[in-house]
PDB file of N, CA and C in Angstrom:
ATOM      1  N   UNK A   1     106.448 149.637 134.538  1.00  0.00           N
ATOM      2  CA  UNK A   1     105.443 150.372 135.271  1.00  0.00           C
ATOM      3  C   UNK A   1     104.880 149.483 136.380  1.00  0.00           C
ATOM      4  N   UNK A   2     104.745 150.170 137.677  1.00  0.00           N
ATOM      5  CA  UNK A   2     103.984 149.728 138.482  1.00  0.00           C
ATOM      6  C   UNK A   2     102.184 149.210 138.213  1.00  0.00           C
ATOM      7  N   UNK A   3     101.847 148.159 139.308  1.00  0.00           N
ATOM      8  CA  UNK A   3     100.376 147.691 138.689  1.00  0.00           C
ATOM      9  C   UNK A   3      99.419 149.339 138.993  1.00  0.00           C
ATOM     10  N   UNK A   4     100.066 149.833 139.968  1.00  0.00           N
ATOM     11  CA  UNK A   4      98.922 151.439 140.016  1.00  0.00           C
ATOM     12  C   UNK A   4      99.210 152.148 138.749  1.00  0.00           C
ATOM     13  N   UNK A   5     100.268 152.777 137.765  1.00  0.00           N
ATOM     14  CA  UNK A   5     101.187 153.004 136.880  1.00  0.00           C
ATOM     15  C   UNK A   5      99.921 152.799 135.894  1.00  0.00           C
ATOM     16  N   UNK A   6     100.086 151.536 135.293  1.00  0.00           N
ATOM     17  CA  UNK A   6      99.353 150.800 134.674  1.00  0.00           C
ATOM     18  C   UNK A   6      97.548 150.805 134.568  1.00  0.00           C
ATOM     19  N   UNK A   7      97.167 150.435 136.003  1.00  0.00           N
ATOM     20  CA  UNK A   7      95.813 151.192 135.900  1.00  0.00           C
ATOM     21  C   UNK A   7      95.176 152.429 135.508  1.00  0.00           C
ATOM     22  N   UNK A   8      95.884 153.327 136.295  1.00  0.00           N
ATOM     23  CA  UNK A   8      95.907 154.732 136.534  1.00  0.00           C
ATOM     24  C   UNK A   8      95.655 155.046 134.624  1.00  0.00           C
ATOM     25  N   UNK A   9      96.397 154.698 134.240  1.00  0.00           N
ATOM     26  CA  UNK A   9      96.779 154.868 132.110  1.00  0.00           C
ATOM     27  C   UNK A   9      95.716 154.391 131.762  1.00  0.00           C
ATOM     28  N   UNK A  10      95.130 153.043 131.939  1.00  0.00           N
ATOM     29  CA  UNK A  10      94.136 152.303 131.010  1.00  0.00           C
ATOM     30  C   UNK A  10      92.702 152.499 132.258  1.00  0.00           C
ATOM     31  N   UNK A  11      92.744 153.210 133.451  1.00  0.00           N
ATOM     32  CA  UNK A  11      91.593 153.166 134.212  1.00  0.00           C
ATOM     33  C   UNK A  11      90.816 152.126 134.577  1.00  0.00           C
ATOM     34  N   UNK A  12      91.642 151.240 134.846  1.00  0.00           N
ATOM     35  CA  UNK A  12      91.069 150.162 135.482  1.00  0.00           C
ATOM     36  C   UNK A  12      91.692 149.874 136.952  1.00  0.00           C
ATOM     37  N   UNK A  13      91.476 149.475 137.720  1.00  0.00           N
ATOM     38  CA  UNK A  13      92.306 149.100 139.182  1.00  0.00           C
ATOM     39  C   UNK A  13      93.501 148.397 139.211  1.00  0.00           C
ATOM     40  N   UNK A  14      94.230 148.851 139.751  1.00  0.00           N
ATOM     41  CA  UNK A  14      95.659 147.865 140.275  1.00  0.00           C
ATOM     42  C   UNK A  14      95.132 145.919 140.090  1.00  0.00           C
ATOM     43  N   UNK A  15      94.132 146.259 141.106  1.00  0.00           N
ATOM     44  CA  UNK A  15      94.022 144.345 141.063  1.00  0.00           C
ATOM     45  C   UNK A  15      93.262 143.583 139.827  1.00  0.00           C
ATOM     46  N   UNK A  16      92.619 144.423 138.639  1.00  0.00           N
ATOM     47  CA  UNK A  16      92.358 144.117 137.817  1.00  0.00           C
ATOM     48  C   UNK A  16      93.767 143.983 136.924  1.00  0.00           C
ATOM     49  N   UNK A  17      94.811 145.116 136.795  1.00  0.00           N
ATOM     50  CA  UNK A  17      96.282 144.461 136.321  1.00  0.00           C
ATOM     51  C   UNK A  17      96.417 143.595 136.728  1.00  0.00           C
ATOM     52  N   UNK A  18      96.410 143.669 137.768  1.00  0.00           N
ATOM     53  CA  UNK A  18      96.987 142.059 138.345  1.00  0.00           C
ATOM     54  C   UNK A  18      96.675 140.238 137.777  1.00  0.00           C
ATOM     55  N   UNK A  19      95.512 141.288 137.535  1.00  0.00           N
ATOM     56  CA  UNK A  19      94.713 139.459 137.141  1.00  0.00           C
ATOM     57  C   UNK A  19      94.836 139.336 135.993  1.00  0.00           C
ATOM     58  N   UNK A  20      95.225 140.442 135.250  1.00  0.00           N
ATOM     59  CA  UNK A  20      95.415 140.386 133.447  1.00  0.00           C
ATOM     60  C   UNK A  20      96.950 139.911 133.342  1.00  0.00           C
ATOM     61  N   UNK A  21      97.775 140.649 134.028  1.00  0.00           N
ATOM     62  CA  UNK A  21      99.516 139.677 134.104  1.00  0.00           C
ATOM     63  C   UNK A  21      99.404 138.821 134.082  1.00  0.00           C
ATOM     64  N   UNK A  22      98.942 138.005 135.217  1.00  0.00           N
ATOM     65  CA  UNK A  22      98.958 136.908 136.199  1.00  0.00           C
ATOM     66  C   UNK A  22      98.488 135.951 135.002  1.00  0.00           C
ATOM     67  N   UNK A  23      97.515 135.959 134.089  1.00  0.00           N
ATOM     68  CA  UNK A  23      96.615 135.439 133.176  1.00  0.00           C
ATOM     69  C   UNK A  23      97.342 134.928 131.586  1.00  0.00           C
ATOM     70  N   UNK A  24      98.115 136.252 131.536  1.00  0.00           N
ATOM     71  CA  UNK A  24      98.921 136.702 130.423  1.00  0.00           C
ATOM     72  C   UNK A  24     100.110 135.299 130.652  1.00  0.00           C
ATOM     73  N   UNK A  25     100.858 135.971 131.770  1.00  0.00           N
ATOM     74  CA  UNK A  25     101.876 135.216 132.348  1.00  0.00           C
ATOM     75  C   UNK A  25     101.670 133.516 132.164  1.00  0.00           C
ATOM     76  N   UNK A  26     100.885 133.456 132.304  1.00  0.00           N
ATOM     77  CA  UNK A  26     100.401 131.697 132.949  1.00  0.00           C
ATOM     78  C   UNK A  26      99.940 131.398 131.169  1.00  0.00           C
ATOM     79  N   UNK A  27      99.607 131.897 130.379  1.00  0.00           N
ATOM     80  CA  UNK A  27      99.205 131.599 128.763  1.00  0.00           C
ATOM     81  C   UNK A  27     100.598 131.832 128.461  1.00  0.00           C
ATOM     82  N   UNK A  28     101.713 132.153 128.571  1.00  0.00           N
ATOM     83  CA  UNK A  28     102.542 132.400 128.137  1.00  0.00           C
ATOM     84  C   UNK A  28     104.099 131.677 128.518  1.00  0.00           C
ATOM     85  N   UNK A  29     103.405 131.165 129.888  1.00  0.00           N
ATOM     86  CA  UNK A  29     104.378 130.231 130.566  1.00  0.00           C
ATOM     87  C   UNK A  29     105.812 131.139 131.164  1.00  0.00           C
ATOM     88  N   UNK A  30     105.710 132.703 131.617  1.00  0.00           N
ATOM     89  CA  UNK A  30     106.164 133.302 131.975  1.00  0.00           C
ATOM     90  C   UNK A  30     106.267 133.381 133.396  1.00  0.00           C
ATOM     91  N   UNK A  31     107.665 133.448 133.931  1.00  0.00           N
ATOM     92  CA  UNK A  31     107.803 133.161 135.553  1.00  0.00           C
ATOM     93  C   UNK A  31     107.494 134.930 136.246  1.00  0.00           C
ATOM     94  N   UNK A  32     107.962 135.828 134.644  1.00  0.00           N
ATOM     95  CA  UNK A  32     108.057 137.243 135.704  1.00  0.00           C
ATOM     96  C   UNK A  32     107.993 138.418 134.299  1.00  0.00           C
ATOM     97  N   UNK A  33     107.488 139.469 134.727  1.00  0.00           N
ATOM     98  CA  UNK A  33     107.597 140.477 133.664  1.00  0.00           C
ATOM     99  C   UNK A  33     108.319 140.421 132.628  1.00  0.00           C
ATOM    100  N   UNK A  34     109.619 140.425 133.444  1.00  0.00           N
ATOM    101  CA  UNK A  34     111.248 140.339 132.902  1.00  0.00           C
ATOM    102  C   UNK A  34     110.952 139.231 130.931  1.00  0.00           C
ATOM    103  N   UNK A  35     110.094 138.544 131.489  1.00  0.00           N
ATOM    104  CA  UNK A  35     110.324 137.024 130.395  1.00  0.00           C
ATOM    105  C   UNK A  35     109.040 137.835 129.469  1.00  0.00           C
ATOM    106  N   UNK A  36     108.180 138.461 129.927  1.00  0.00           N
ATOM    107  CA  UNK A  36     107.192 139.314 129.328  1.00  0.00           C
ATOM    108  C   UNK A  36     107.783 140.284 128.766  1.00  0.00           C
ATOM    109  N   UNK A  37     108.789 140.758 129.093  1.00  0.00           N
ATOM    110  CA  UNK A  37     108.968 141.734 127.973  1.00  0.00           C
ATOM    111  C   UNK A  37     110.480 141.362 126.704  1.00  0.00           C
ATOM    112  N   UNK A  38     110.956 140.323 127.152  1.00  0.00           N
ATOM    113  CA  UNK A  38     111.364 139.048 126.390  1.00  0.00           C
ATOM    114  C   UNK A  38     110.445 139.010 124.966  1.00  0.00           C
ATOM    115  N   UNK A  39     109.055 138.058 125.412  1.00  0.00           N
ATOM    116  CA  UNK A  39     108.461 137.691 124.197  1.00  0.00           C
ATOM    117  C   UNK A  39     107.962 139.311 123.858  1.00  0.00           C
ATOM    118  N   UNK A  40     107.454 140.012 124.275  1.00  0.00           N
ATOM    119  CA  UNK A  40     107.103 140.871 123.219  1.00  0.00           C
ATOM    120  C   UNK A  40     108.061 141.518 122.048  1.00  0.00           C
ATOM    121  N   UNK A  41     109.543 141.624 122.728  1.00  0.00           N
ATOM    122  CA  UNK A  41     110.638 141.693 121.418  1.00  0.00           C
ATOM    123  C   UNK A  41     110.324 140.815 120.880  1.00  0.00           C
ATOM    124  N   UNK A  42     110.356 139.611 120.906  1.00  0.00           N
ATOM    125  CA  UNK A  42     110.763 138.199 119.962  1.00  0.00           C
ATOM    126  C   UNK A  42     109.750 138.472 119.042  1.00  0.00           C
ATOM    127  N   UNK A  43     108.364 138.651 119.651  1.00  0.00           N
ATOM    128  CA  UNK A  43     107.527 138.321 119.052  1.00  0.00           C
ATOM    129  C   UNK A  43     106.433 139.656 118.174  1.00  0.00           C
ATOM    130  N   UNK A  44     107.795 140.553 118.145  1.00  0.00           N
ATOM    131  CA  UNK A  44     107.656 141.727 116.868  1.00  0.00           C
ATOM    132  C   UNK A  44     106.518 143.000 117.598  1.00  0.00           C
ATOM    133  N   UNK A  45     106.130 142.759 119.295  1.00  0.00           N
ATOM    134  CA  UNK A  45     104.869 143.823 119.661  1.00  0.00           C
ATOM    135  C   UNK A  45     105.808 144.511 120.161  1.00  0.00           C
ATOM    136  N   UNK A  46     106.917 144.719 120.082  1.00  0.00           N
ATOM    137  CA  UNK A  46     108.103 146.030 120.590  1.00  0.00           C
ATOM    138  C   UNK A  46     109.257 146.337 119.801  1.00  0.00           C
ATOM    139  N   UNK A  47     109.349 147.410 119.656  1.00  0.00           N
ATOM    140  CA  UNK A  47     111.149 147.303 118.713  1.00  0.00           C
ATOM    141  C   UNK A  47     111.762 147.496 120.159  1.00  0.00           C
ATOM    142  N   UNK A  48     113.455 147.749 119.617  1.00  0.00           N
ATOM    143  CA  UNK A  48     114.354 148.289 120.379  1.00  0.00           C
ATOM    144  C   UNK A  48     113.995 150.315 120.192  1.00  0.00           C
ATOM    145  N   UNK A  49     114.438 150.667 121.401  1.00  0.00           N
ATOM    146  CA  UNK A  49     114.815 151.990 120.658  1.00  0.00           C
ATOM    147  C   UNK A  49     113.021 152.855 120.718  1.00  0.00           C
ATOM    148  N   UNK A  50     111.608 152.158 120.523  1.00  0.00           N
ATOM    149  CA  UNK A  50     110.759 152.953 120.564  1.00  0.00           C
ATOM    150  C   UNK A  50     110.290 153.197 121.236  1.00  0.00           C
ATOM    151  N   UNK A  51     109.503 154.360 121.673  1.00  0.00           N
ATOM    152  CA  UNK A  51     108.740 155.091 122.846  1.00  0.00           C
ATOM    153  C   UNK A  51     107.454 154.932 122.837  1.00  0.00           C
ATOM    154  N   UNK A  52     106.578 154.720 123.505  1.00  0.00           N
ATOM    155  CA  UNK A  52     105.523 155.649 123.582  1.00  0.00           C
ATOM    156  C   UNK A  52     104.262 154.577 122.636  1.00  0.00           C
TER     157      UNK A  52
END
């Protein structure tokens, strides 16, 4: 999802996503989403296969 995507759902602003990635990312030692949605498989907050 886009950072508007994202706001728009939880009602907060695009640049407030931004600063929660950016935050996330940097505690996590993540270069890009891509590696973000990496650890959340690894680390059991996603299966394969579920929706929603």
């Amino acid at each position: 999802m886009t950072n508007d995507e994202i706001g728009a759902e939880l009602f907060i602003s695009p640049a407030t996503v931004k600063t929660h990635l950016a935050r996330v990312m940097a505690k996590l030692g993540a270069h890009d989403r891509a590696q973000l949605v990496v650890r959340a498989y690894e680390g059991g907050l996603v299966r394969p296969g579920a929706r929603g």
